[in-house]
PDB file of N, CA and C in Angstrom:
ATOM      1  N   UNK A   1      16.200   2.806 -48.697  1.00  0.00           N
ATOM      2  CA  UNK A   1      16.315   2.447 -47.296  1.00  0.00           C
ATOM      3  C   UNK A   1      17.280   1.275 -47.167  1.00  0.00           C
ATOM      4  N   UNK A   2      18.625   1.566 -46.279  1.00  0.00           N
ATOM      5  CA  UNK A   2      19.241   0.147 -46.197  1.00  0.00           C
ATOM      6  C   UNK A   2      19.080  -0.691 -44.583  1.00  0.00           C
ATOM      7  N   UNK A   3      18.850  -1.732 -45.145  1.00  0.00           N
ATOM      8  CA  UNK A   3      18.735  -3.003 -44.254  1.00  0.00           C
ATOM      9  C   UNK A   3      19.931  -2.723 -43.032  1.00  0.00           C
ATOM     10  N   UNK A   4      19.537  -3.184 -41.866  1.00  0.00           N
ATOM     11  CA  UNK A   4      20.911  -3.089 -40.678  1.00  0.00           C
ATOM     12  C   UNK A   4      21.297  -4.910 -40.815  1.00  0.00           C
ATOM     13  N   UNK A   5      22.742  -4.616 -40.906  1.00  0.00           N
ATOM     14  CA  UNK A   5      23.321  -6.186 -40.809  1.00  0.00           C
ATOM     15  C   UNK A   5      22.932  -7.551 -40.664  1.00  0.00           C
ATOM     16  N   UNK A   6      23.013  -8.267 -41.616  1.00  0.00           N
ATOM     17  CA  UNK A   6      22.770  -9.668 -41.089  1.00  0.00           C
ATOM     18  C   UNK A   6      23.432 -10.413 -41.430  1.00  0.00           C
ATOM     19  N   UNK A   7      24.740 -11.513 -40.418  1.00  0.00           N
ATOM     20  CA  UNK A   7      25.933 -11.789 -40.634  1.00  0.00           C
ATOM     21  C   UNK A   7      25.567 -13.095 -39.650  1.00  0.00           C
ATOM     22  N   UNK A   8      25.300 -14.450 -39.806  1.00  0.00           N
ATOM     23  CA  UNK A   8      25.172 -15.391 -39.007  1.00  0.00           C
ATOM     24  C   UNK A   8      26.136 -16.608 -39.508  1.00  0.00           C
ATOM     25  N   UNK A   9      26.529 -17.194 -38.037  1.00  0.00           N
ATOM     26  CA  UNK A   9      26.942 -18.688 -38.477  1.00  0.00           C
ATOM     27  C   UNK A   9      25.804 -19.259 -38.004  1.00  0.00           C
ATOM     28  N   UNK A  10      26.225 -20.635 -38.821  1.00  0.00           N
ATOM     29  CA  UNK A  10      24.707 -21.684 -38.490  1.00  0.00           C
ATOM     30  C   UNK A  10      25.553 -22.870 -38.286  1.00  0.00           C
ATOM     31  N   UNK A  11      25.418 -23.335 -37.103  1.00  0.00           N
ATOM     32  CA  UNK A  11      25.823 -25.134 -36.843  1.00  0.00           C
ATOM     33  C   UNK A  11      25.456 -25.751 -36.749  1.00  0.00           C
ATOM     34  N   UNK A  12      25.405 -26.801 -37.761  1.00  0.00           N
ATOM     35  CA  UNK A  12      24.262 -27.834 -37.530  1.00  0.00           C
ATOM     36  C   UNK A  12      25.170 -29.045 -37.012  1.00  0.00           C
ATOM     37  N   UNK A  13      24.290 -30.091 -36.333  1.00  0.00           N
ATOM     38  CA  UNK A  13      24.723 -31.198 -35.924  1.00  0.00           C
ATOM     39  C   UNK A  13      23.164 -32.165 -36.401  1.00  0.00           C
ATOM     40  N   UNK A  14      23.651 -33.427 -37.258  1.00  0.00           N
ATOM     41  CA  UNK A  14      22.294 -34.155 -37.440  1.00  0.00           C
ATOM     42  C   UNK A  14      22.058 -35.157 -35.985  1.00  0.00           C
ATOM     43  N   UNK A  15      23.085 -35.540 -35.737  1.00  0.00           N
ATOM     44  CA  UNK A  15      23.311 -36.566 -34.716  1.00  0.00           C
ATOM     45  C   UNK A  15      24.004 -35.907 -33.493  1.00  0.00           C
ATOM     46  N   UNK A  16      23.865 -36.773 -32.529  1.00  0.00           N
ATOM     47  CA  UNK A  16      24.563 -36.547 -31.701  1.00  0.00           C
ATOM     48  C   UNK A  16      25.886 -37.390 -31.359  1.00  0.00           C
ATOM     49  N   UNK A  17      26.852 -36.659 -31.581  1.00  0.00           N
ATOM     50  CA  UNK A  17      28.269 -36.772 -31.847  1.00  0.00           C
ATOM     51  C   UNK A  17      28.237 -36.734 -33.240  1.00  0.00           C
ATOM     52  N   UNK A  18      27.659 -36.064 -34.084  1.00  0.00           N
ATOM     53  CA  UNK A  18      28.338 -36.400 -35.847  1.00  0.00           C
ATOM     54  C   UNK A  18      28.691 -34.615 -35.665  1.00  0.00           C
ATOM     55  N   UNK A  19      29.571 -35.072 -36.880  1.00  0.00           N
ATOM     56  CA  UNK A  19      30.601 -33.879 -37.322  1.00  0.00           C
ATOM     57  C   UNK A  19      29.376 -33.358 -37.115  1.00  0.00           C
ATOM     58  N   UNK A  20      29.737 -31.770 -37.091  1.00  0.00           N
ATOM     59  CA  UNK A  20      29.022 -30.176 -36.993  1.00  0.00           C
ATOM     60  C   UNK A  20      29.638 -29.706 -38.406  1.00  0.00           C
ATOM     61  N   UNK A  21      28.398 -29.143 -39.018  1.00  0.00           N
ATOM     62  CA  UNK A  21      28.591 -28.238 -40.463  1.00  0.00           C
ATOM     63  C   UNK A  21      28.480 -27.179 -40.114  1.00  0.00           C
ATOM     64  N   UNK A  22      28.766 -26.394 -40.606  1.00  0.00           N
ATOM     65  CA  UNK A  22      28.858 -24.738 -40.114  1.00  0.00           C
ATOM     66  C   UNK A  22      29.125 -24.032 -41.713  1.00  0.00           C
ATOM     67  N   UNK A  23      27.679 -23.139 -41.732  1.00  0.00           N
ATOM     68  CA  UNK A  23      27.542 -22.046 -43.029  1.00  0.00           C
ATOM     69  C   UNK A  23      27.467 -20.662 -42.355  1.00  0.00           C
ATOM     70  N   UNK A  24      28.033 -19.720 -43.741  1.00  0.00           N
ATOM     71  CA  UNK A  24      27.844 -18.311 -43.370  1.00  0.00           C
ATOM     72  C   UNK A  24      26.706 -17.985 -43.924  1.00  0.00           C
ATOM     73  N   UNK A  25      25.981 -17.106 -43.406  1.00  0.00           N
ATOM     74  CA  UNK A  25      24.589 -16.858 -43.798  1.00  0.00           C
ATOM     75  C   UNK A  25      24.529 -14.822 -43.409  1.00  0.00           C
ATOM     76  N   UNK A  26      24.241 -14.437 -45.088  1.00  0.00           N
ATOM     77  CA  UNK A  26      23.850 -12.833 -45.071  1.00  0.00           C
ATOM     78  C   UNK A  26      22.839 -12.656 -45.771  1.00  0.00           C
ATOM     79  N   UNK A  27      22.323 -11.853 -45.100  1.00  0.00           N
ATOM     80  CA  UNK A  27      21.122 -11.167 -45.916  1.00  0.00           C
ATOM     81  C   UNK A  27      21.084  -9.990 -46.142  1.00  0.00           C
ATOM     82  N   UNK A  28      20.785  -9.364 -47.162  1.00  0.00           N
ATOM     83  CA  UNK A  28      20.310  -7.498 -47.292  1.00  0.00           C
ATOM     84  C   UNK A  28      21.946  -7.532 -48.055  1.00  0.00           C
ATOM     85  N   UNK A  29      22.755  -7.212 -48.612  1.00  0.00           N
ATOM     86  CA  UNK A  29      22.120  -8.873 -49.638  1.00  0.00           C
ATOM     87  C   UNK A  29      22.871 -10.227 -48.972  1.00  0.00           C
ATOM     88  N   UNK A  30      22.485 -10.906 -50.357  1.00  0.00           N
ATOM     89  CA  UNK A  30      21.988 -11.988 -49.669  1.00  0.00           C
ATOM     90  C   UNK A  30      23.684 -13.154 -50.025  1.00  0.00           C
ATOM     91  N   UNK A  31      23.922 -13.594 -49.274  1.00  0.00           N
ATOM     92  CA  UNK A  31      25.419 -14.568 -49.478  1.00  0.00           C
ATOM     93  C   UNK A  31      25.798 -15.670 -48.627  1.00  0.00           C
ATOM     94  N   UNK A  32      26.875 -15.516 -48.429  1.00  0.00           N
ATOM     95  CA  UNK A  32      27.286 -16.620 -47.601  1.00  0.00           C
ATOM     96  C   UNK A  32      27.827 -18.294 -48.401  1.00  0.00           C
ATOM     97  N   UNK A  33      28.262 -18.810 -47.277  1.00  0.00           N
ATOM     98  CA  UNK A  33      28.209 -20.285 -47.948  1.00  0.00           C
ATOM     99  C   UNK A  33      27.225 -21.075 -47.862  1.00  0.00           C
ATOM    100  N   UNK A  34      25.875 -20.608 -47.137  1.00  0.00           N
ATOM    101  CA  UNK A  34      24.867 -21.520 -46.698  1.00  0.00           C
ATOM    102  C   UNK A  34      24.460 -22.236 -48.156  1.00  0.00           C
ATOM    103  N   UNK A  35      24.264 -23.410 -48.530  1.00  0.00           N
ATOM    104  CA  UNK A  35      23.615 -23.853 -49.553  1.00  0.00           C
ATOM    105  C   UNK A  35      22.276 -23.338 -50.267  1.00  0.00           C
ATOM    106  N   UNK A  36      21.687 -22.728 -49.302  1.00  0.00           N
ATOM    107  CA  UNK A  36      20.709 -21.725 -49.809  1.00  0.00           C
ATOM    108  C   UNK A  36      20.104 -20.668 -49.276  1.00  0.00           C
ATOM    109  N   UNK A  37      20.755 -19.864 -49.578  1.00  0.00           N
ATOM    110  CA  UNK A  37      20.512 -18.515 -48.396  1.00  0.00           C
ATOM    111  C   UNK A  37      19.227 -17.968 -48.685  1.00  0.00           C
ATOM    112  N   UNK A  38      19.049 -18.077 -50.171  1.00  0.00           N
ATOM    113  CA  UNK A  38      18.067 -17.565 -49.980  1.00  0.00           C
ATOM    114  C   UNK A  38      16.504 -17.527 -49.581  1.00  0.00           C
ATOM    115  N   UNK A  39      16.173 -19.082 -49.637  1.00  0.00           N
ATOM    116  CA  UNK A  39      15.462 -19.609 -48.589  1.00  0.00           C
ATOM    117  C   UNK A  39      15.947 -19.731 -47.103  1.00  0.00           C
ATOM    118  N   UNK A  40      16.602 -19.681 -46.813  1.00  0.00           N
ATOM    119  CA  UNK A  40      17.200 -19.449 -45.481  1.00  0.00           C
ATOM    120  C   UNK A  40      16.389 -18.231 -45.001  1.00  0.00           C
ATOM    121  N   UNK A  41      17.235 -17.169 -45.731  1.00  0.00           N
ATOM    122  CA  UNK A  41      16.635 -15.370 -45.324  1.00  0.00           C
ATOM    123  C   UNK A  41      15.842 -15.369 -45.155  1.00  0.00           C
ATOM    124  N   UNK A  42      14.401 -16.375 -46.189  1.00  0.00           N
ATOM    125  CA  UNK A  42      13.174 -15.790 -46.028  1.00  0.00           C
ATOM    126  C   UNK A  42      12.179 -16.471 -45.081  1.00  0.00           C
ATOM    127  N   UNK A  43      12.827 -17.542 -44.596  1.00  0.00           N
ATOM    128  CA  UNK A  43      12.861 -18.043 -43.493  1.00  0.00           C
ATOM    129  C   UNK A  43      12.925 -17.531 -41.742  1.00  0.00           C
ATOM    130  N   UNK A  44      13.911 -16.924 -42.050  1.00  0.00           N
ATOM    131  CA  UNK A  44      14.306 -16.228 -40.708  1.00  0.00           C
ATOM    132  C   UNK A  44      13.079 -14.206 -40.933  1.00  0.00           C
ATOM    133  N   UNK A  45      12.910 -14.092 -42.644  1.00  0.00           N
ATOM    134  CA  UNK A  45      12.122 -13.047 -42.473  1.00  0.00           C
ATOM    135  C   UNK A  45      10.586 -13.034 -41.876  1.00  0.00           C
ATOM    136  N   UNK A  46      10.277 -14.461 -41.849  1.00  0.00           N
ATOM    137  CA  UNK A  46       9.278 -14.951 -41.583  1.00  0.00           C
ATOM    138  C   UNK A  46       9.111 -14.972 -40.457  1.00  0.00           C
ATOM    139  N   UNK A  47       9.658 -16.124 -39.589  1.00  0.00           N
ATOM    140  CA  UNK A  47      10.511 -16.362 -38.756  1.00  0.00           C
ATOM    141  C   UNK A  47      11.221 -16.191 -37.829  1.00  0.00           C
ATOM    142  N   UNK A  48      11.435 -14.805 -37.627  1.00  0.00           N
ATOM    143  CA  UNK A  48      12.736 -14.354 -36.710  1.00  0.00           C
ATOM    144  C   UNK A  48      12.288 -14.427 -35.066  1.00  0.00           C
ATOM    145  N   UNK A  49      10.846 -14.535 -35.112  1.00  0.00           N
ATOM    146  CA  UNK A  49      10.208 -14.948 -33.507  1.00  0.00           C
ATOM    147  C   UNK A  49      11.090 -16.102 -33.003  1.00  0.00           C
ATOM    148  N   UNK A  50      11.330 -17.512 -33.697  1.00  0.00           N
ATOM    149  CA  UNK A  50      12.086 -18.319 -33.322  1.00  0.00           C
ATOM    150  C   UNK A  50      13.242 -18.608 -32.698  1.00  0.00           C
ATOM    151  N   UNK A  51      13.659 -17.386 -33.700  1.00  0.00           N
ATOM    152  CA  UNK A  51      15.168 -16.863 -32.874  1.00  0.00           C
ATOM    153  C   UNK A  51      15.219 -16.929 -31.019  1.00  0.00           C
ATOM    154  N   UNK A  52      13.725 -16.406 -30.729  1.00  0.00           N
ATOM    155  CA  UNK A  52      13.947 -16.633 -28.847  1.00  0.00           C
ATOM    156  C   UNK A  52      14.198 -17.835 -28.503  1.00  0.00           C
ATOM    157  N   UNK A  53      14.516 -18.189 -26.835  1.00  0.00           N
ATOM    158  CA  UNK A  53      14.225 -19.430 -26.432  1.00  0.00           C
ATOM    159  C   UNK A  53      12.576 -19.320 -26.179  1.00  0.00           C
ATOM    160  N   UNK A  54      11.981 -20.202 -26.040  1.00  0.00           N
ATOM    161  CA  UNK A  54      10.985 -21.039 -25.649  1.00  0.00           C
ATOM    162  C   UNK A  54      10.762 -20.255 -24.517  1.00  0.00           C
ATOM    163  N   UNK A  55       9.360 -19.093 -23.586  1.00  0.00           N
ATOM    164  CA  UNK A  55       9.525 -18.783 -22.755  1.00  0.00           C
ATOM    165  C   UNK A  55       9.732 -19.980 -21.276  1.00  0.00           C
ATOM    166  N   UNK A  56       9.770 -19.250 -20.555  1.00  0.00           N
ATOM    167  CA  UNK A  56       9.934 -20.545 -18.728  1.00  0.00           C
ATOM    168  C   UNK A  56       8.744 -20.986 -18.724  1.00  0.00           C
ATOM    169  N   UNK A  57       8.138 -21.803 -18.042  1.00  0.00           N
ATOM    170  CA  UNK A  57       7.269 -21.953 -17.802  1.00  0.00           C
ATOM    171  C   UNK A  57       6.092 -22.191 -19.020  1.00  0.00           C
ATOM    172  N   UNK A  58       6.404 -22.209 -20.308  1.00  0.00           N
ATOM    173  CA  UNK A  58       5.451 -23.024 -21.739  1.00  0.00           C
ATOM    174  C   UNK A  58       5.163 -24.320 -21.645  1.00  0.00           C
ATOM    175  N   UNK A  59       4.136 -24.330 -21.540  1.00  0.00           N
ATOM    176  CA  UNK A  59       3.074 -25.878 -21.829  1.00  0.00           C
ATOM    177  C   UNK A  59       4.009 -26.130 -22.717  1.00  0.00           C
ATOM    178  N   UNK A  60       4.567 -27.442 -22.986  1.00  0.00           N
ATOM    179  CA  UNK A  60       5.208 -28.272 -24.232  1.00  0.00           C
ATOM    180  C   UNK A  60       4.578 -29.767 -24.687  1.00  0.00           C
ATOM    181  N   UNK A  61       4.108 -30.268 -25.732  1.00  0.00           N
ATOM    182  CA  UNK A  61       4.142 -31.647 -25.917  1.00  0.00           C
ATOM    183  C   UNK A  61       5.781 -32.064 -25.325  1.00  0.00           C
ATOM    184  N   UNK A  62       5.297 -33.357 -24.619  1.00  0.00           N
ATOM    185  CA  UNK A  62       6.807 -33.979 -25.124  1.00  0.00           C
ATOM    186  C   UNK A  62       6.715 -35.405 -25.174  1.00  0.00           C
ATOM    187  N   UNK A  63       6.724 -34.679 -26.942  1.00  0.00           N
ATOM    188  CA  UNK A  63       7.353 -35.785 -27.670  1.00  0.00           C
ATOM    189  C   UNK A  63       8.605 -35.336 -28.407  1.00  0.00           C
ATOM    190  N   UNK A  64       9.715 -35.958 -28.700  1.00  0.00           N
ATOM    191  CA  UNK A  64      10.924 -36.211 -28.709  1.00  0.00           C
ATOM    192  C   UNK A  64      11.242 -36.262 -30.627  1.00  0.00           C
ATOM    193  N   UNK A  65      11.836 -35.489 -30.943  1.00  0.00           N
ATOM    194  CA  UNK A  65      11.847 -35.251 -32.598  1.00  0.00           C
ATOM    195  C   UNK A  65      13.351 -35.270 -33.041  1.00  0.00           C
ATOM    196  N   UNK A  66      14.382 -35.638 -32.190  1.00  0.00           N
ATOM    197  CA  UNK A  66      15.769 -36.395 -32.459  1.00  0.00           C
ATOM    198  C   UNK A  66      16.791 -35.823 -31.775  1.00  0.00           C
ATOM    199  N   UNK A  67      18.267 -36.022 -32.141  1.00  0.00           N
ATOM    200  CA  UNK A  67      19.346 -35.327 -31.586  1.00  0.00           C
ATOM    201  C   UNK A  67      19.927 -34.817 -31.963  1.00  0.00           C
ATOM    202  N   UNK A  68      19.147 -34.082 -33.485  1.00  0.00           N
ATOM    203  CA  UNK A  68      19.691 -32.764 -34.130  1.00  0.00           C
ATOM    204  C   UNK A  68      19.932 -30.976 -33.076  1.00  0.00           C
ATOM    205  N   UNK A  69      20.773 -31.160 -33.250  1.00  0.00           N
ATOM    206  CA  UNK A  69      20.838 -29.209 -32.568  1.00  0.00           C
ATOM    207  C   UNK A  69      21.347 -28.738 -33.349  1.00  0.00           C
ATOM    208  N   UNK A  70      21.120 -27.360 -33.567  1.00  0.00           N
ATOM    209  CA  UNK A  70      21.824 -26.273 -34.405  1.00  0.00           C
ATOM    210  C   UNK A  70      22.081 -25.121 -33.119  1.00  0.00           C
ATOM    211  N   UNK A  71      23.163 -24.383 -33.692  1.00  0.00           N
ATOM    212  CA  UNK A  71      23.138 -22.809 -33.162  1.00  0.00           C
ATOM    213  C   UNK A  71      23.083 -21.932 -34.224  1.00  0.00           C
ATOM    214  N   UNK A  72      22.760 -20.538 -34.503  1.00  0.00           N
ATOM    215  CA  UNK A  72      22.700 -19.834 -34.664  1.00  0.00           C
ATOM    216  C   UNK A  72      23.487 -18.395 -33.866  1.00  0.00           C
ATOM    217  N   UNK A  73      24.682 -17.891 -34.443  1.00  0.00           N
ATOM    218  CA  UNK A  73      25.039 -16.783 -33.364  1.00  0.00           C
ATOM    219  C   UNK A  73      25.519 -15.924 -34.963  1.00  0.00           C
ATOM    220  N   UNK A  74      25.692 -14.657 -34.509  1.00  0.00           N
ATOM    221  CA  UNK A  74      26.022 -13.558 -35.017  1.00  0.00           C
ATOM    222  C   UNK A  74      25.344 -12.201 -34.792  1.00  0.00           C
ATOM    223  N   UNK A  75      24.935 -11.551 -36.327  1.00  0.00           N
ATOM    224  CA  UNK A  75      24.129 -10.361 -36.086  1.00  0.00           C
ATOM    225  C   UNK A  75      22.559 -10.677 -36.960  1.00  0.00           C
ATOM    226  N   UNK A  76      21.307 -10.198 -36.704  1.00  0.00           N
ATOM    227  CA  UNK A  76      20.313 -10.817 -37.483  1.00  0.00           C
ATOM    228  C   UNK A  76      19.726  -9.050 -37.112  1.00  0.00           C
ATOM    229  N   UNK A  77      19.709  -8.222 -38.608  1.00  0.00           N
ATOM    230  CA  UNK A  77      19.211  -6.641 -38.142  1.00  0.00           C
ATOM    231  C   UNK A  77      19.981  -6.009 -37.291  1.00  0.00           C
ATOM    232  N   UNK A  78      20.986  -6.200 -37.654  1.00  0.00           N
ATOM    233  CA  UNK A  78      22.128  -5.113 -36.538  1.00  0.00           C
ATOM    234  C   UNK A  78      21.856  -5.897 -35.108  1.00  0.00           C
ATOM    235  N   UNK A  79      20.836  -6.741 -34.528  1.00  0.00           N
ATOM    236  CA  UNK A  79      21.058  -7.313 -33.152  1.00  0.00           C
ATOM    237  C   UNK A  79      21.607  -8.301 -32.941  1.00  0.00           C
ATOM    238  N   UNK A  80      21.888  -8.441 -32.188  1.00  0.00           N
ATOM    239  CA  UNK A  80      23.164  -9.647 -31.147  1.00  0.00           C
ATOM    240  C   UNK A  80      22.677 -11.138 -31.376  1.00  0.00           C
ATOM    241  N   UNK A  81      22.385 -12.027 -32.180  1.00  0.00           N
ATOM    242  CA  UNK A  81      21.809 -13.500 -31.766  1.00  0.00           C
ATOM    243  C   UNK A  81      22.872 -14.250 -31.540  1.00  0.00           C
ATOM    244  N   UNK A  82      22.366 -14.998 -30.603  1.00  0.00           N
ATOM    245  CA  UNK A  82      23.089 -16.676 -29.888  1.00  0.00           C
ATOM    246  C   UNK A  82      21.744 -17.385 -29.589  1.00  0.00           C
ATOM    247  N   UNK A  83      21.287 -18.424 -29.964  1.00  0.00           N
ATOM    248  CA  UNK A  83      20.637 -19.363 -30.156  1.00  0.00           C
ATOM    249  C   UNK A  83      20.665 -20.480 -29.960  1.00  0.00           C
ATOM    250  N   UNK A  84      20.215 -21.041 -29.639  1.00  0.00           N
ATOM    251  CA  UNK A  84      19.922 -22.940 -29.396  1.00  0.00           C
ATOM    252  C   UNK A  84      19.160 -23.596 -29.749  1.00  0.00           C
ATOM    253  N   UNK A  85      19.290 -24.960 -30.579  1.00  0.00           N
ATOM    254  CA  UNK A  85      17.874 -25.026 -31.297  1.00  0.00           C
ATOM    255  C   UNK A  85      18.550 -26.724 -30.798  1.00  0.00           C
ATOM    256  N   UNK A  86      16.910 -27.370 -30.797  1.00  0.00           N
ATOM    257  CA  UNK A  86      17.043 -29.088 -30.347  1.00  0.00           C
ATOM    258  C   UNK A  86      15.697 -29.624 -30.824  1.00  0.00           C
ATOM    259  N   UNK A  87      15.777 -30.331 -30.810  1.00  0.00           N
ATOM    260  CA  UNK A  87      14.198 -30.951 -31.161  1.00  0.00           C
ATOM    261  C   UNK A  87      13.659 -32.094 -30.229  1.00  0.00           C
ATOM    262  N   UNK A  88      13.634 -31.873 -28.714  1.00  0.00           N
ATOM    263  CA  UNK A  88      13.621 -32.304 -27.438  1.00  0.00           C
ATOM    264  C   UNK A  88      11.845 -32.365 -27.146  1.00  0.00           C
ATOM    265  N   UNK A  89      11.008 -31.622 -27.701  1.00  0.00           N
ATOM    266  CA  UNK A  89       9.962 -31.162 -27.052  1.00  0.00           C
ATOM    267  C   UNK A  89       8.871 -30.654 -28.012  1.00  0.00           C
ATOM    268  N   UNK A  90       7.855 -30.410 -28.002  1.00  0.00           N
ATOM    269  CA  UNK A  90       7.015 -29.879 -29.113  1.00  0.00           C
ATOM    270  C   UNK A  90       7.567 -28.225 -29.349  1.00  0.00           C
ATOM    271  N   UNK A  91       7.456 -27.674 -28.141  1.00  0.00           N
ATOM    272  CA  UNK A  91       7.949 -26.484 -28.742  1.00  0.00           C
ATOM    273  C   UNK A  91       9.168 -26.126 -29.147  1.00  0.00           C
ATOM    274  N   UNK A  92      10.258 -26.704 -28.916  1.00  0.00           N
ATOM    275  CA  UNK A  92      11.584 -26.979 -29.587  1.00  0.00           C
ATOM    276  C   UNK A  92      11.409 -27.325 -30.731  1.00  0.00           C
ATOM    277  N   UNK A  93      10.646 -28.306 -31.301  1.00  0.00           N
ATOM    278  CA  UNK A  93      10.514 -29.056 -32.813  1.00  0.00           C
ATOM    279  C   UNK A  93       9.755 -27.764 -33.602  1.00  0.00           C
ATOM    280  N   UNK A  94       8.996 -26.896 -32.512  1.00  0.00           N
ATOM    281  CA  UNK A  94       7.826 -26.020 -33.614  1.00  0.00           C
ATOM    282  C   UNK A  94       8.962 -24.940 -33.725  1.00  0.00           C
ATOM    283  N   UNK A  95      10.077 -24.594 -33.119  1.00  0.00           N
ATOM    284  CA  UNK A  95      10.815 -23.362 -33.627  1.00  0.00           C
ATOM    285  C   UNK A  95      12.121 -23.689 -34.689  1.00  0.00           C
ATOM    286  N   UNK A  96      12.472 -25.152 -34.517  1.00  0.00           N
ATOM    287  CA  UNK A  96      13.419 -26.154 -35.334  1.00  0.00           C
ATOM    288  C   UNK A  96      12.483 -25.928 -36.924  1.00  0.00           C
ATOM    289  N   UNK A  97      11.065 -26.527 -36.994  1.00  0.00           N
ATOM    290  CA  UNK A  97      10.664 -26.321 -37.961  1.00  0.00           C
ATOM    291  C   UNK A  97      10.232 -25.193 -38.936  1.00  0.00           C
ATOM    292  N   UNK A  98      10.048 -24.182 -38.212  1.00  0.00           N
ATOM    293  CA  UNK A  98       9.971 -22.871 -38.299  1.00  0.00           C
ATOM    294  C   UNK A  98      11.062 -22.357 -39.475  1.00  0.00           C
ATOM    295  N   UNK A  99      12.233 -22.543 -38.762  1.00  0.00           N
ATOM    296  CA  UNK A  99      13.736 -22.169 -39.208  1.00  0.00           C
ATOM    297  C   UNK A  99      13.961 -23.423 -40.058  1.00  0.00           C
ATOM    298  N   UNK A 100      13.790 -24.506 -40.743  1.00  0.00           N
ATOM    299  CA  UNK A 100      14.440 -25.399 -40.813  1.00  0.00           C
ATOM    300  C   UNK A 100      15.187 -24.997 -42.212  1.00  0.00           C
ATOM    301  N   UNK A 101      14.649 -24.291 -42.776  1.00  0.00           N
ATOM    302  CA  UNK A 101      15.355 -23.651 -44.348  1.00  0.00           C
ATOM    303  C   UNK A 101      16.729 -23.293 -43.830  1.00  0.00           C
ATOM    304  N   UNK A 102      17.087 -22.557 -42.584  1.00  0.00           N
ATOM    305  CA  UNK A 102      18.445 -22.368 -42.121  1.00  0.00           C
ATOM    306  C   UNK A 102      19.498 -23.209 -41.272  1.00  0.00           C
ATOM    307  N   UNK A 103      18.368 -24.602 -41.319  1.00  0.00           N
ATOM    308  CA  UNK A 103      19.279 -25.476 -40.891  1.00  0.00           C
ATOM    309  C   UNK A 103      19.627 -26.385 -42.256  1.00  0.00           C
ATOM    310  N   UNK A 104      19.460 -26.203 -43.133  1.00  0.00           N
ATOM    311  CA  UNK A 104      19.686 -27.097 -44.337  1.00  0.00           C
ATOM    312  C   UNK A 104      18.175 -28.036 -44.385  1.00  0.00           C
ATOM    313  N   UNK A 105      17.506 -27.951 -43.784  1.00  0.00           N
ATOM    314  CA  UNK A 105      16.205 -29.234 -43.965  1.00  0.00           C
ATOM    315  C   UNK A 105      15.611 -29.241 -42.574  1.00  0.00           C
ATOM    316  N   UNK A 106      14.348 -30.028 -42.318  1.00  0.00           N
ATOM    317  CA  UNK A 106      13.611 -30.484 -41.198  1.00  0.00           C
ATOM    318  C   UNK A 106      14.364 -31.331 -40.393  1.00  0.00           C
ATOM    319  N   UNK A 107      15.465 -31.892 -40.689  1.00  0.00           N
ATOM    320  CA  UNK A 107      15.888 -33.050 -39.680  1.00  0.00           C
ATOM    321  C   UNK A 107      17.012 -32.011 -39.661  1.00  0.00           C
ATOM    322  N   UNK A 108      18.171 -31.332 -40.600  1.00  0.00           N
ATOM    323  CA  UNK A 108      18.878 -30.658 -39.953  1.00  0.00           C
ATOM    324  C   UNK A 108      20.220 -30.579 -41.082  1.00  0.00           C
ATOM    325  N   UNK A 109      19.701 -31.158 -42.213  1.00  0.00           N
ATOM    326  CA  UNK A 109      21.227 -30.807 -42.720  1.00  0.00           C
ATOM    327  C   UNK A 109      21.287 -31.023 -43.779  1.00  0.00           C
ATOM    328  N   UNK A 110      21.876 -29.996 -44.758  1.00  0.00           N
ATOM    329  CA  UNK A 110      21.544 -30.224 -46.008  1.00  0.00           C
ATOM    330  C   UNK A 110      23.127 -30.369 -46.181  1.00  0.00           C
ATOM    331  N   UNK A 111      23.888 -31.634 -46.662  1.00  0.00           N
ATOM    332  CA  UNK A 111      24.780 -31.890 -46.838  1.00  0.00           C
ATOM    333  C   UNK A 111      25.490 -32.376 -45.837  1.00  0.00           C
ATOM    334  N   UNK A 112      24.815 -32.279 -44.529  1.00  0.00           N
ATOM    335  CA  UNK A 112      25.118 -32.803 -42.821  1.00  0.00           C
ATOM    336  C   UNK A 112      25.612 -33.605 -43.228  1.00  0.00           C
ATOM    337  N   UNK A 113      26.746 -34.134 -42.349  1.00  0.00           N
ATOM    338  CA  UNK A 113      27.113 -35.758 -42.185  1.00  0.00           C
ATOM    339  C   UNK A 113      27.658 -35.787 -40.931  1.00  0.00           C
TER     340      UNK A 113
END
């Protein structure tokens, strides 16, 4: 049985205004430049709920977990992702942490600067 496509960029930003890192990330198999895809993959296999936004209207803590953002856009299973990730809010931080293997780490960057 073969896997349908999975072809993503990942941008991380640790700060707000610091350079943006940007990895290629594949799975089925597994490559890219991400520093570790393969925790990445199994991350997002876990994971791939995160991929949504946050529905309208979700109860959120808010408390405030930094001015890291990432995106996520490409193909994840042959489908379309564009993504936004921040760590603004509890439920922002719970889908940041979720994924964080594909952001390089919990704060956002494995090799970030």
């Amino acid at each position: 049985m073969t896997e349908k496509p999975t072809e993503l960029r990942v941008t991380v930003r640790t700060a707000s205004g610091a350079r943006a890192r940007t990895y290629t990330l594949r799975c089925d198999p597994i490559g890219g430049d991400h520093p570790d895809p393969e925790a990445a993959c199994a991350a997002l296999e876990v994971a791939a709920h995160a991929l949504a936004p946050v529905p309208k209207g979700q109860s959120c803590t808010q408390i405030y977990g930094g001015s890291q953002t990432a995106d996520i856009e490409g193909t994840w299973r042959g489908s379309l992702i564009s993504a936004t990730f921040k760590r603004t809010d509890g439920c922002e931080i719970a889908r940041w942490d979720s994924l964080a293997a594909v952001f390089g780490s919990r704060t956002g960057g494995a090799g970030a600067s």
